[in-house]
C-alpha atoms as a PDB file:
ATOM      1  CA  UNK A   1      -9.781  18.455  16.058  1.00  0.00           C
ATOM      2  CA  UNK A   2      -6.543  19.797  16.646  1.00  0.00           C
ATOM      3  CA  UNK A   3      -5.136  19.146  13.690  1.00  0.00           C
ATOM      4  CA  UNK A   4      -7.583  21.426  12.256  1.00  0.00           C
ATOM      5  CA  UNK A   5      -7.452  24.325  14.578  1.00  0.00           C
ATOM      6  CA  UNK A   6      -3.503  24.102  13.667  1.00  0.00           C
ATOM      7  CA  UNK A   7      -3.787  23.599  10.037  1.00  0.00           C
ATOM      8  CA  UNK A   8      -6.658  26.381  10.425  1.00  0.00           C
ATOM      9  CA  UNK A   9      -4.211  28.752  12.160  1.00  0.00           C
ATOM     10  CA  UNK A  10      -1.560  28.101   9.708  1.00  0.00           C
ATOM     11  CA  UNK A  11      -3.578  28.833   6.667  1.00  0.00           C
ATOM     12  CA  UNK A  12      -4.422  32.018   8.371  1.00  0.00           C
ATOM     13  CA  UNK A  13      -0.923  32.955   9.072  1.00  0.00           C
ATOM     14  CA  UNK A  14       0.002  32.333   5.536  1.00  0.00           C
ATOM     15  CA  UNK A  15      -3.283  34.331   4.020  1.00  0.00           C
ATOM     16  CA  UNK A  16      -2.458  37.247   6.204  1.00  0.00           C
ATOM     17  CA  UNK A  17       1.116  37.776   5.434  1.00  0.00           C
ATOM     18  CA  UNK A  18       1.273  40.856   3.942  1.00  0.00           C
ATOM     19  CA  UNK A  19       4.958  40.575   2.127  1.00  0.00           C
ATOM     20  CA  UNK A  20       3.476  37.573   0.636  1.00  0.00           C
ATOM     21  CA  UNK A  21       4.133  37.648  -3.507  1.00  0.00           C
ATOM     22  CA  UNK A  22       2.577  35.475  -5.378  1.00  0.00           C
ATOM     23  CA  UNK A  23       3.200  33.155  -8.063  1.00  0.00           C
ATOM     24  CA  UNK A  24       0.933  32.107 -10.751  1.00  0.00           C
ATOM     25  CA  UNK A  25       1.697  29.116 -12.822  1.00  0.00           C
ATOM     26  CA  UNK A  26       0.789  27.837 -16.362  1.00  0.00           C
ATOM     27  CA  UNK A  27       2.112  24.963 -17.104  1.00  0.00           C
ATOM     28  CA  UNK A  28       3.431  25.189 -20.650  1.00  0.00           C
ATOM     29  CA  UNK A  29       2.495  22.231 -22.419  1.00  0.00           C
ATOM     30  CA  UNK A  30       5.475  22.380 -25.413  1.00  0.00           C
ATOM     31  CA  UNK A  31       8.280  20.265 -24.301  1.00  0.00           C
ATOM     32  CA  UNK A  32      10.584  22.664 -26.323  1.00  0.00           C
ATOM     33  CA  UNK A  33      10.137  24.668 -23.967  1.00  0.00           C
ATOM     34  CA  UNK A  34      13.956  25.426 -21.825  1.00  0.00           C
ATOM     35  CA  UNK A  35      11.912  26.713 -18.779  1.00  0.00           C
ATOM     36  CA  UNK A  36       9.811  23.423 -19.100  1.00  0.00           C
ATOM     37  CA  UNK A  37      12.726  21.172 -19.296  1.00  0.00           C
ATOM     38  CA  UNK A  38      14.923  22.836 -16.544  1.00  0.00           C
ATOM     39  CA  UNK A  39      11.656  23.017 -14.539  1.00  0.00           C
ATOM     40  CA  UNK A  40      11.251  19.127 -15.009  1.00  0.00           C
ATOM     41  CA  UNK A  41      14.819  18.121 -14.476  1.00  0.00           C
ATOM     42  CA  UNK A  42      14.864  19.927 -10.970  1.00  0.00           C
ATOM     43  CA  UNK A  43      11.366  18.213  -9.867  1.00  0.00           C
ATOM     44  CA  UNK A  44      12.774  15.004 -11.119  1.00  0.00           C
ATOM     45  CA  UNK A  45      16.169  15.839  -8.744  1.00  0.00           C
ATOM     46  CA  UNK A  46      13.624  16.275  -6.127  1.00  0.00           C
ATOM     47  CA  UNK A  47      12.230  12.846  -6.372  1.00  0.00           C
ATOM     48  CA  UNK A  48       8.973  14.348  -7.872  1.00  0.00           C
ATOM     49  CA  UNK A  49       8.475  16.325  -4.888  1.00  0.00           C
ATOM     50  CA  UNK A  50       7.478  12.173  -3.503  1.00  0.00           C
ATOM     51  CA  UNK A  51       6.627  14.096   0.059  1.00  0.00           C
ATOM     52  CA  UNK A  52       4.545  16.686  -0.759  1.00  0.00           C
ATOM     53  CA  UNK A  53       2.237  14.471  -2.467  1.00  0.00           C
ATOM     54  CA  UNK A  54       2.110  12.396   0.685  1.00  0.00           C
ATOM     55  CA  UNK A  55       1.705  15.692   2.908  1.00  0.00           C
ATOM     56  CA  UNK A  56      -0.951  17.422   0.636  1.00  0.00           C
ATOM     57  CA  UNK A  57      -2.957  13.573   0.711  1.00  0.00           C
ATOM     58  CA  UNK A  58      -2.332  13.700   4.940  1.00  0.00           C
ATOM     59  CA  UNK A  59      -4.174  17.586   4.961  1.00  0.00           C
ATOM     60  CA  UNK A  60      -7.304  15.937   3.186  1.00  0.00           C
ATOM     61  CA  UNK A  61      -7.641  13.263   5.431  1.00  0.00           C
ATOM     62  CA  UNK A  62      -7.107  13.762   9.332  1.00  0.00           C
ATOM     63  CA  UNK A  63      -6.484  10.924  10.277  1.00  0.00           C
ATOM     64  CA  UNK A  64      -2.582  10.116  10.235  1.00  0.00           C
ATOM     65  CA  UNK A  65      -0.443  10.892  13.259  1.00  0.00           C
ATOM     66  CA  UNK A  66       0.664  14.573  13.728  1.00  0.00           C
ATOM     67  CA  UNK A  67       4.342  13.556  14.334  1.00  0.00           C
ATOM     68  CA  UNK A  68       3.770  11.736  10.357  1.00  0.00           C
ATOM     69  CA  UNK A  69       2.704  14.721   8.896  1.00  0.00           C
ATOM     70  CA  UNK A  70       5.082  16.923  10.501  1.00  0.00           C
ATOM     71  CA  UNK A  71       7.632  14.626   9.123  1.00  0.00           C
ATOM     72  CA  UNK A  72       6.542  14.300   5.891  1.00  0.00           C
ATOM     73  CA  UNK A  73       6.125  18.207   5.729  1.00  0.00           C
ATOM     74  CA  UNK A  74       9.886  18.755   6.654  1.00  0.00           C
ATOM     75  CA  UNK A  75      10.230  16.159   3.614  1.00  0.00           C
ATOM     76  CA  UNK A  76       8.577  18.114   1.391  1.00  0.00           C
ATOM     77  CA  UNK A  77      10.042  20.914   2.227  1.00  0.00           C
ATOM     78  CA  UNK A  78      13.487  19.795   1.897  1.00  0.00           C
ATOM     79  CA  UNK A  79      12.121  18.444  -1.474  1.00  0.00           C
ATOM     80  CA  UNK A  80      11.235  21.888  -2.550  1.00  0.00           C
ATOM     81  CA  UNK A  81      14.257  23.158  -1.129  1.00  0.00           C
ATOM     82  CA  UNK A  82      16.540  21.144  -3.801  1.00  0.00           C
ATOM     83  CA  UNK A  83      14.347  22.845  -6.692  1.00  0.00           C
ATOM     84  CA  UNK A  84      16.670  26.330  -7.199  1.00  0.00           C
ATOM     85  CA  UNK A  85      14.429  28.091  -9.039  1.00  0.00           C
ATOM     86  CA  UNK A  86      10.856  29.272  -7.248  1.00  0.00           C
ATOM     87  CA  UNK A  87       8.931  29.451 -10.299  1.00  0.00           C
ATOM     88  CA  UNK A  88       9.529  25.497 -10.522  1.00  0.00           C
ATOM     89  CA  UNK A  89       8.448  24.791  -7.341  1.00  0.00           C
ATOM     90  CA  UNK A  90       5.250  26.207  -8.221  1.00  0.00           C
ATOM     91  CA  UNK A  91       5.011  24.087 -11.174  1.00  0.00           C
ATOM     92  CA  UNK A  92       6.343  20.861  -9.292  1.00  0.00           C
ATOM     93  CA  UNK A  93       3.214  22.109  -6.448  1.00  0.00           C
ATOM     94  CA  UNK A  94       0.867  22.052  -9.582  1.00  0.00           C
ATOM     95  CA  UNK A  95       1.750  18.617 -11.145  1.00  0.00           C
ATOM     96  CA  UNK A  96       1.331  16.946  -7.573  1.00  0.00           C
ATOM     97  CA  UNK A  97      -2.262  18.298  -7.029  1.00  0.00           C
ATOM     98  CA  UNK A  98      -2.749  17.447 -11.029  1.00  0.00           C
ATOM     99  CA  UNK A  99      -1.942  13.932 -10.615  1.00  0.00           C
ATOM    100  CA  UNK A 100      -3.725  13.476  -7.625  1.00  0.00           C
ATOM    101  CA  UNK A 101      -6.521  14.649  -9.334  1.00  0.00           C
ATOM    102  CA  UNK A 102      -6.323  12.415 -12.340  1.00  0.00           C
ATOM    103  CA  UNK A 103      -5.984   9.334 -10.093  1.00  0.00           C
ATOM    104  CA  UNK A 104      -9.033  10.291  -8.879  1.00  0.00           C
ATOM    105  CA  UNK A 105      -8.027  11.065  -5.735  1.00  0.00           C
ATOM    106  CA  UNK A 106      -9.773  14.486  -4.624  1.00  0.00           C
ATOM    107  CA  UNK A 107     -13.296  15.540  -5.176  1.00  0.00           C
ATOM    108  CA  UNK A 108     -14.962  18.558  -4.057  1.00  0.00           C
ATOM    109  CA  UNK A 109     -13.815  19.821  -0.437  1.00  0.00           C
ATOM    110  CA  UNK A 110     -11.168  17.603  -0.335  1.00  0.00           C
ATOM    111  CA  UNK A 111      -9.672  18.560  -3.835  1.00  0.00           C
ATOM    112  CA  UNK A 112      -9.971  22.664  -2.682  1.00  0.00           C
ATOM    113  CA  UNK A 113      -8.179  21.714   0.272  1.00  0.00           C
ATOM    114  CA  UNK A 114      -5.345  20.254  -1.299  1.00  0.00           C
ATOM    115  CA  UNK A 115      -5.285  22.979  -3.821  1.00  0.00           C
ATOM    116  CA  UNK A 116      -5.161  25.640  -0.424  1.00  0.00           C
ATOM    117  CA  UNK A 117      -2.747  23.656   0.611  1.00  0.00           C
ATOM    118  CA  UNK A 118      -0.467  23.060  -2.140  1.00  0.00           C
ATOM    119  CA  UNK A 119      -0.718  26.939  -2.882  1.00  0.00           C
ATOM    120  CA  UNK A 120       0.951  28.107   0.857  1.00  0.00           C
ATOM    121  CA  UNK A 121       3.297  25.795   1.251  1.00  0.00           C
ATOM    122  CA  UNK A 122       5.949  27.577  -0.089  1.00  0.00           C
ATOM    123  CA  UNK A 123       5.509  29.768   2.357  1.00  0.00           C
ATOM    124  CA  UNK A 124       4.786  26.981   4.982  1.00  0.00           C
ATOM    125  CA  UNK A 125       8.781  25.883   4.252  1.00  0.00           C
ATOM    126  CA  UNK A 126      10.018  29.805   4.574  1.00  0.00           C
ATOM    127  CA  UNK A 127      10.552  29.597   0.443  1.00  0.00           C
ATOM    128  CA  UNK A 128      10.269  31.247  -2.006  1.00  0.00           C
ATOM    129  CA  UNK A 129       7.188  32.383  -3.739  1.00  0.00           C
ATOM    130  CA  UNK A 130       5.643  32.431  -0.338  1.00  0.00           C
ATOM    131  CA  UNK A 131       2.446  31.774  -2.598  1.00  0.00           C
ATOM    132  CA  UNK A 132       1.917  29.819  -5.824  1.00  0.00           C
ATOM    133  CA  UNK A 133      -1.721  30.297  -7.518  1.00  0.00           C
ATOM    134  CA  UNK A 134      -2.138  26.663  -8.561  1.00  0.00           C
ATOM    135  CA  UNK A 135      -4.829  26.229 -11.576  1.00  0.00           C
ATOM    136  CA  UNK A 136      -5.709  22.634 -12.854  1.00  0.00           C
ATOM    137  CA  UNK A 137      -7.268  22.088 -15.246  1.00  0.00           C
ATOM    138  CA  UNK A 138     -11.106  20.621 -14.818  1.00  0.00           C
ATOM    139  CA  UNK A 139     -11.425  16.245 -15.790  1.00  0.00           C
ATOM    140  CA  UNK A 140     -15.219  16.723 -16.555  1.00  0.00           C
END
């Protein structure tokens, strides 16, 4: 119950931030693309942003220990932290809740919560965009 007041309060904070900018995302899907590649070579450097999946899974379930996910948060964060540019972290943000979603891993609240998630966590690790606008794309 904590956990949720805490992860309610920081959602808050993050919504409420007026200096917030936001970031939307499309992930392109030509490979040409140089954005693309330098975008996929600094998520790769980031060992696929390995935490952050593990975080955003932790914020859908309740049920690990708080010191865990604070760890794996700082994790993440330093993961983001070694992708330079902000409009990849965004993308790197988006291909985590993607393939979490095409494991089958997130339905309904759980899948929104993620996405919440994933989107303010920039902001969460004091980077920049404070806010990504993730969009995936629907499996059904």
């Amino acid at each position: 119950m904590a956990r949720v007041m805490i992860l309610a309060a920081i959602l808050f904070m993050a919504v409420t931030v007026s200096s917030s900018r936001i970031m939307t995302i499309t992930i392109a899907e030509d490979a040409e693309n140089p954005q693309s590649q330098r975008c996929q070579q600094q998520i790769q450097q980031a060992q696929k942003l390995r935490s952050c999946q593990q975080y955003l899974r932790q914020q859908t379930q309740f049920q690990e220990e708080e010191d865990k996910v604070s760890r794996d948060k700082q994790q993440c964060c330093e993961q983001l932290r070694q992708i330079q540019e902000p409009q990849c972290r965004c993308e790197g943000l988006s291909q985590v809740v993607q393939h979490a979603q095409q494991q089958g891993e997130l339905q309904g609240r759980e899948r929104q919560q993620m996405i919440r998630t994933a989107e303010n966590l920039p902001g969460l690790c004091q980077l920049s965009p404070q806010r990504c606008e993730i969009q995936t794309r629907s499996l059904f």
